[in-house]
N, C-alpha and C. Protein backbone atom coordinates (compact mmCIF):
# COMPACT_ATOMS: atom_id res chain seq x y z
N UNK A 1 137.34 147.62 93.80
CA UNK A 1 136.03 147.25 94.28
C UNK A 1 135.57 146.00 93.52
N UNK A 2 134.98 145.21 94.60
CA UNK A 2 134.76 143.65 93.43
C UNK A 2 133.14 143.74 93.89
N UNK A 3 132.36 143.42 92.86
CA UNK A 3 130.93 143.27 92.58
C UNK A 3 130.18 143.30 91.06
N UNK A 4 129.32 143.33 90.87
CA UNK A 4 128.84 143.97 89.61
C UNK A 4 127.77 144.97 89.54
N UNK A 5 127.85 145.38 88.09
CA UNK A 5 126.68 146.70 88.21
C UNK A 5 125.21 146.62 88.00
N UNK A 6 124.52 146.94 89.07
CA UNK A 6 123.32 146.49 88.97
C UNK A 6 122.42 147.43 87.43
N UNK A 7 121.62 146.66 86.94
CA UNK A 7 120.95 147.78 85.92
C UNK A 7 119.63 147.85 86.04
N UNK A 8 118.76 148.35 86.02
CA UNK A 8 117.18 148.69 86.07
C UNK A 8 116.87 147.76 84.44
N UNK A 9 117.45 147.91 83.67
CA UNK A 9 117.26 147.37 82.18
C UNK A 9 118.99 146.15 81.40
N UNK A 10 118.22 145.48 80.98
CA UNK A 10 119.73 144.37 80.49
C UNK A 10 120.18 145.55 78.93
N UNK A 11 121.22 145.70 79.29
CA UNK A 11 121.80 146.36 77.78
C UNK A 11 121.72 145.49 76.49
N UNK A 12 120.94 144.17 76.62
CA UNK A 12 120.32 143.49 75.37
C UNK A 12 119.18 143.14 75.01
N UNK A 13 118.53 142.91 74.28
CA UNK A 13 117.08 142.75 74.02
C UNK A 13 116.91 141.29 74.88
N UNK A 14 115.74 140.65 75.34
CA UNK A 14 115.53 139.29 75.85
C UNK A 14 114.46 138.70 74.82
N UNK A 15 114.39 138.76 73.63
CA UNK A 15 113.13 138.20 72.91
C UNK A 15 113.79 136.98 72.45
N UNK A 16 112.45 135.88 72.79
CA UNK A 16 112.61 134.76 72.60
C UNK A 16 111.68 133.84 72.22
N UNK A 17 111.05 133.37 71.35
CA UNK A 17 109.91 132.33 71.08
C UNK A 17 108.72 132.23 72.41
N UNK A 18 109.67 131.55 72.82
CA UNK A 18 109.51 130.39 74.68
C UNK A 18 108.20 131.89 75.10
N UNK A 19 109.22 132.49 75.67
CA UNK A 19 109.13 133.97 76.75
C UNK A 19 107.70 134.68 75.90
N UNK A 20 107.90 134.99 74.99
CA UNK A 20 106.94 135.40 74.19
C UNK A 20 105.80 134.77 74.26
N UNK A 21 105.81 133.31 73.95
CA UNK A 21 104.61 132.57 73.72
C UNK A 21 104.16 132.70 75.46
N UNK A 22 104.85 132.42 76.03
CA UNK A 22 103.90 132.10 77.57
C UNK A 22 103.53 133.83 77.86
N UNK A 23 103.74 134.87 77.50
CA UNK A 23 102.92 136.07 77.47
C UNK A 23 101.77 135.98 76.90
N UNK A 24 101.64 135.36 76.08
CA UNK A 24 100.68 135.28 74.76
C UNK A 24 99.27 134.56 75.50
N UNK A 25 100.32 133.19 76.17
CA UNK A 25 99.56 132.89 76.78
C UNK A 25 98.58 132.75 77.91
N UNK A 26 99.64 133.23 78.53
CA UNK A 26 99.03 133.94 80.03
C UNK A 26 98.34 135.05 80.22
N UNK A 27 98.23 136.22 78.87
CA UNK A 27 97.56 136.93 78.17
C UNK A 27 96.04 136.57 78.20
N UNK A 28 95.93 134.95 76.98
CA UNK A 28 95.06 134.62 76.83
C UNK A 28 94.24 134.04 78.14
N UNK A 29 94.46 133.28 79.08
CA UNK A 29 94.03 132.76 79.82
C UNK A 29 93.57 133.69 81.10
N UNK A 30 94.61 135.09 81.24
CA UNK A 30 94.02 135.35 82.44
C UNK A 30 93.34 136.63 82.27
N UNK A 31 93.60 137.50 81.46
CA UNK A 31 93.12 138.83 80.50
C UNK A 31 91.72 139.12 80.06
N UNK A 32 91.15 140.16 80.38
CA UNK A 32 89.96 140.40 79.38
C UNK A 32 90.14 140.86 78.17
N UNK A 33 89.14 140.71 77.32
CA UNK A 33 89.98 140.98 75.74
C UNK A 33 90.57 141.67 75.52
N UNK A 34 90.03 143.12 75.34
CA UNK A 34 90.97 144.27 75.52
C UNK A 34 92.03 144.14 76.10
N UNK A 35 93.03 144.01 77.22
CA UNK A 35 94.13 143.71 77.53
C UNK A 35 94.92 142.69 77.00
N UNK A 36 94.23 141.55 76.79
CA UNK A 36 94.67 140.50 75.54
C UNK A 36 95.49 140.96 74.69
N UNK A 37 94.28 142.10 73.59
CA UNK A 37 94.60 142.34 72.37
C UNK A 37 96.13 143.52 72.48
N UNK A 38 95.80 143.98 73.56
CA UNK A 38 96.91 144.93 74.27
C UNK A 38 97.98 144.27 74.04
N UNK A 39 98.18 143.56 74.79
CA UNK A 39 99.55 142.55 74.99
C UNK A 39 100.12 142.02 74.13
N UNK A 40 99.04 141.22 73.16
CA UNK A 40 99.61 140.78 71.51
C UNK A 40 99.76 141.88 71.21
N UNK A 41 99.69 142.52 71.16
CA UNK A 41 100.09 144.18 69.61
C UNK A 41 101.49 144.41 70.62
N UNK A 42 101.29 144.57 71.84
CA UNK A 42 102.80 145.23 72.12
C UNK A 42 104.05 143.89 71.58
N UNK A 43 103.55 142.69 72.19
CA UNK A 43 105.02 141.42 72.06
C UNK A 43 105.04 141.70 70.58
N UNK A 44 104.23 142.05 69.42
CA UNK A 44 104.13 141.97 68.15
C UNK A 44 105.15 143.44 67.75
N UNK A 45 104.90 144.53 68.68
CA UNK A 45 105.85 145.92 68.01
C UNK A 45 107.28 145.18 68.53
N UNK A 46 107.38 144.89 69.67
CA UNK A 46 108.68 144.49 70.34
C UNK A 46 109.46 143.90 69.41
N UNK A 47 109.30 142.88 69.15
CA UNK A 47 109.78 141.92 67.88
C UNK A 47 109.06 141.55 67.42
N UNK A 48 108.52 141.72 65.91
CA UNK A 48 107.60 140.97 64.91
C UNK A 48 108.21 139.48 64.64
N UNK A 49 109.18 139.37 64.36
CA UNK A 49 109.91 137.95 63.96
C UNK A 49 109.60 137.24 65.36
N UNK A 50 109.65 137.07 66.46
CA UNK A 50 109.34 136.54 67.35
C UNK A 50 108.19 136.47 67.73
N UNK A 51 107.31 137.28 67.61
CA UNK A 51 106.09 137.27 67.77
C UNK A 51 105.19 136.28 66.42
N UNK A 52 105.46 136.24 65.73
CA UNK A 52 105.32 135.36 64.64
C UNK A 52 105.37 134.00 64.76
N UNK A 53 106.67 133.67 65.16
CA UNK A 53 107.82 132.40 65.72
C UNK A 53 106.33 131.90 66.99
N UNK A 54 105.93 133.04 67.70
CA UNK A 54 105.32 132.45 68.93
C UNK A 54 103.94 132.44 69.18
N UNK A 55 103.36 132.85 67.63
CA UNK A 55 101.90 133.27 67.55
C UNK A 55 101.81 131.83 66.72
N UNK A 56 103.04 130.94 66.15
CA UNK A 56 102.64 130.08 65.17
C UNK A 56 102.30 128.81 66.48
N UNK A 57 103.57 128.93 67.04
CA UNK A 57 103.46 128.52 68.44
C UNK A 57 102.14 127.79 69.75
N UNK A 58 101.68 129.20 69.56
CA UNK A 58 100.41 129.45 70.65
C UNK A 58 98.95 128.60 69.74
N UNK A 59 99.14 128.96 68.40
CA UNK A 59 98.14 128.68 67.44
C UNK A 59 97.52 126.81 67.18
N UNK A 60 98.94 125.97 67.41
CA UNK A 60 99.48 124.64 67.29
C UNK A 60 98.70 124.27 68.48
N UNK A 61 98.78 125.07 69.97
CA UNK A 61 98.06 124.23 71.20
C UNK A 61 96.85 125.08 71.15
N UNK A 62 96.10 126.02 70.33
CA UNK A 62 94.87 126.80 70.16
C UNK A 62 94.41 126.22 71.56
N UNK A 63 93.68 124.62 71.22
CA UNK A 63 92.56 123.93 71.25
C UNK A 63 92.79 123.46 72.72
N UNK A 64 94.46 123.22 72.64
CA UNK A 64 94.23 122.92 74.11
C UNK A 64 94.60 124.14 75.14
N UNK A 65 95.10 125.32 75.16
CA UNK A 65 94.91 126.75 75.68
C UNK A 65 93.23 127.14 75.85
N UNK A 66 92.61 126.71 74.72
CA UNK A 66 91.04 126.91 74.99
C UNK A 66 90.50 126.57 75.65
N UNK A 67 90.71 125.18 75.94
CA UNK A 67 90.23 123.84 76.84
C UNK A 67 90.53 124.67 78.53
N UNK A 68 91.82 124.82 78.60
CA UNK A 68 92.76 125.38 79.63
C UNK A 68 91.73 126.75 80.20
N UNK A 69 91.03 127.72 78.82
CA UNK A 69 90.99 128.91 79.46
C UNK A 69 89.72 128.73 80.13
N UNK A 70 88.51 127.92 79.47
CA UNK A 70 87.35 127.03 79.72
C UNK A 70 87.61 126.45 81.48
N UNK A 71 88.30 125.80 81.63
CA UNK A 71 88.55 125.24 82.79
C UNK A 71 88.93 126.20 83.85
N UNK A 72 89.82 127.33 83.32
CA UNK A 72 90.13 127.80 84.41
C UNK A 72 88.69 129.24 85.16
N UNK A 73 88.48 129.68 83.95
CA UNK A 73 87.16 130.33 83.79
C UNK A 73 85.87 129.56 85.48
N UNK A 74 85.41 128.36 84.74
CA UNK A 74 84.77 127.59 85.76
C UNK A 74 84.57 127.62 87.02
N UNK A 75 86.35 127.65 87.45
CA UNK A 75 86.65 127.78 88.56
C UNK A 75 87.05 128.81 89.46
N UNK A 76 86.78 130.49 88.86
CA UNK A 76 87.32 131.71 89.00
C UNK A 76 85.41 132.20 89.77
N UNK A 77 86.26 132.79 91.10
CA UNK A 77 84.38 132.90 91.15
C UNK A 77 84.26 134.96 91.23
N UNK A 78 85.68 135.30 90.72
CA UNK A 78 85.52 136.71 90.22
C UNK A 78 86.55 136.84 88.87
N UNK A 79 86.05 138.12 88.31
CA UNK A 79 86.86 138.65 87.59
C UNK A 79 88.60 139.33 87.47
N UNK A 80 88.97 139.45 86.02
CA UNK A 80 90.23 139.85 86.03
C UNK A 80 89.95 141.81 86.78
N UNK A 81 89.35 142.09 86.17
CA UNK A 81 88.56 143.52 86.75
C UNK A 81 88.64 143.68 87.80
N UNK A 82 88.08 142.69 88.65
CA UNK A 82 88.15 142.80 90.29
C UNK A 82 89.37 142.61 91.13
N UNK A 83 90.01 142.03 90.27
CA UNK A 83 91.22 141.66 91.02
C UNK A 83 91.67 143.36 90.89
N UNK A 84 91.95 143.39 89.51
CA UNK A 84 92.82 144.65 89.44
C UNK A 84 92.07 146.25 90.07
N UNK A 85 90.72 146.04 90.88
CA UNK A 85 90.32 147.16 91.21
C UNK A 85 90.87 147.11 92.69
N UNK A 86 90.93 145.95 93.20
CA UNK A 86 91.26 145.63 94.40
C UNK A 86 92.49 146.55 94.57
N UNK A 87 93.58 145.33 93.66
CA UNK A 87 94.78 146.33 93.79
C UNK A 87 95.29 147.31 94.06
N UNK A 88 93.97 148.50 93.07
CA UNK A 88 94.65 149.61 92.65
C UNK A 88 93.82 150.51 94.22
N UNK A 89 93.06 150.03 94.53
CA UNK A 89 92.66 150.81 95.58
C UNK A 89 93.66 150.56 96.66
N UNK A 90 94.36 149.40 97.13
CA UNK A 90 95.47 149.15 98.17
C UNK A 90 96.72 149.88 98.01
N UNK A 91 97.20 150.44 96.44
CA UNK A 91 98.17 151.12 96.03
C UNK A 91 97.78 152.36 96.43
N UNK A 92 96.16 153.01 96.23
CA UNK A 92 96.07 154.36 96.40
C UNK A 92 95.82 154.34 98.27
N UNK A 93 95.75 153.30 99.09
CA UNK A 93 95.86 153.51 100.49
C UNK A 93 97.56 153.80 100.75
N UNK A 94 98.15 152.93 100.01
CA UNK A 94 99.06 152.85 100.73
C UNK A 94 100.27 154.22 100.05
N UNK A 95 99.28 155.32 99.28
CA UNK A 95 100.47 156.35 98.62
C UNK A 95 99.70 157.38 99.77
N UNK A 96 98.83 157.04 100.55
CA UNK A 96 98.11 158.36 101.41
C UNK A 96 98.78 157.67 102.51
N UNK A 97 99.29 156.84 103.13
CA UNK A 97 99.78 156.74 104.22
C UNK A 97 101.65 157.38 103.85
């Protein structure tokens, strides 16, 4: 039989600076705090050495991620909340159908 085996999970870890930091960041920018702070503590149990590597990272463009979250804020004419209530009500239609 020729193919390969599909896996639900990679049999190696994927932690990486890069990968990490744009969690961090996309964290920061699209997240309410609480989920924020969520997200840093988990990339931080996952790998501390990387999370470190990508918190020094994230810290270097602070000012301009701030600028970024400022701007994007402005232009959002709802919340992260709303989005995700939306969601979760289309998930609970679509487990009753």
């Amino acid at each position: 039989m020729i193919g390969h085996i599909h896996r639900d999970t990679p049999p190696y870890a994927h932690f990486s600076e890069k990968r990490t930091y744009n969690r961090l960041y996309i964290a920061y920018l699209l997240l309410p705090n609480a989920l924020q702070k969520k997200t840093f503590a988990i990339e931080k149990f996952k790998s501390p050495e990387t999370y470190f590597q990508s918190s020094l990272l994230f810290y270097e463009n602070y000012e301009f991620i701030k600028t970024m979250k400022s701007d994007l804020e402005s232009k959002f004419t709802k919340d992260f909340i709303s989005f995700d209530k939306l969601n979760r009500e289309k998930n609970i239609k679509k487990k009753k159908l």
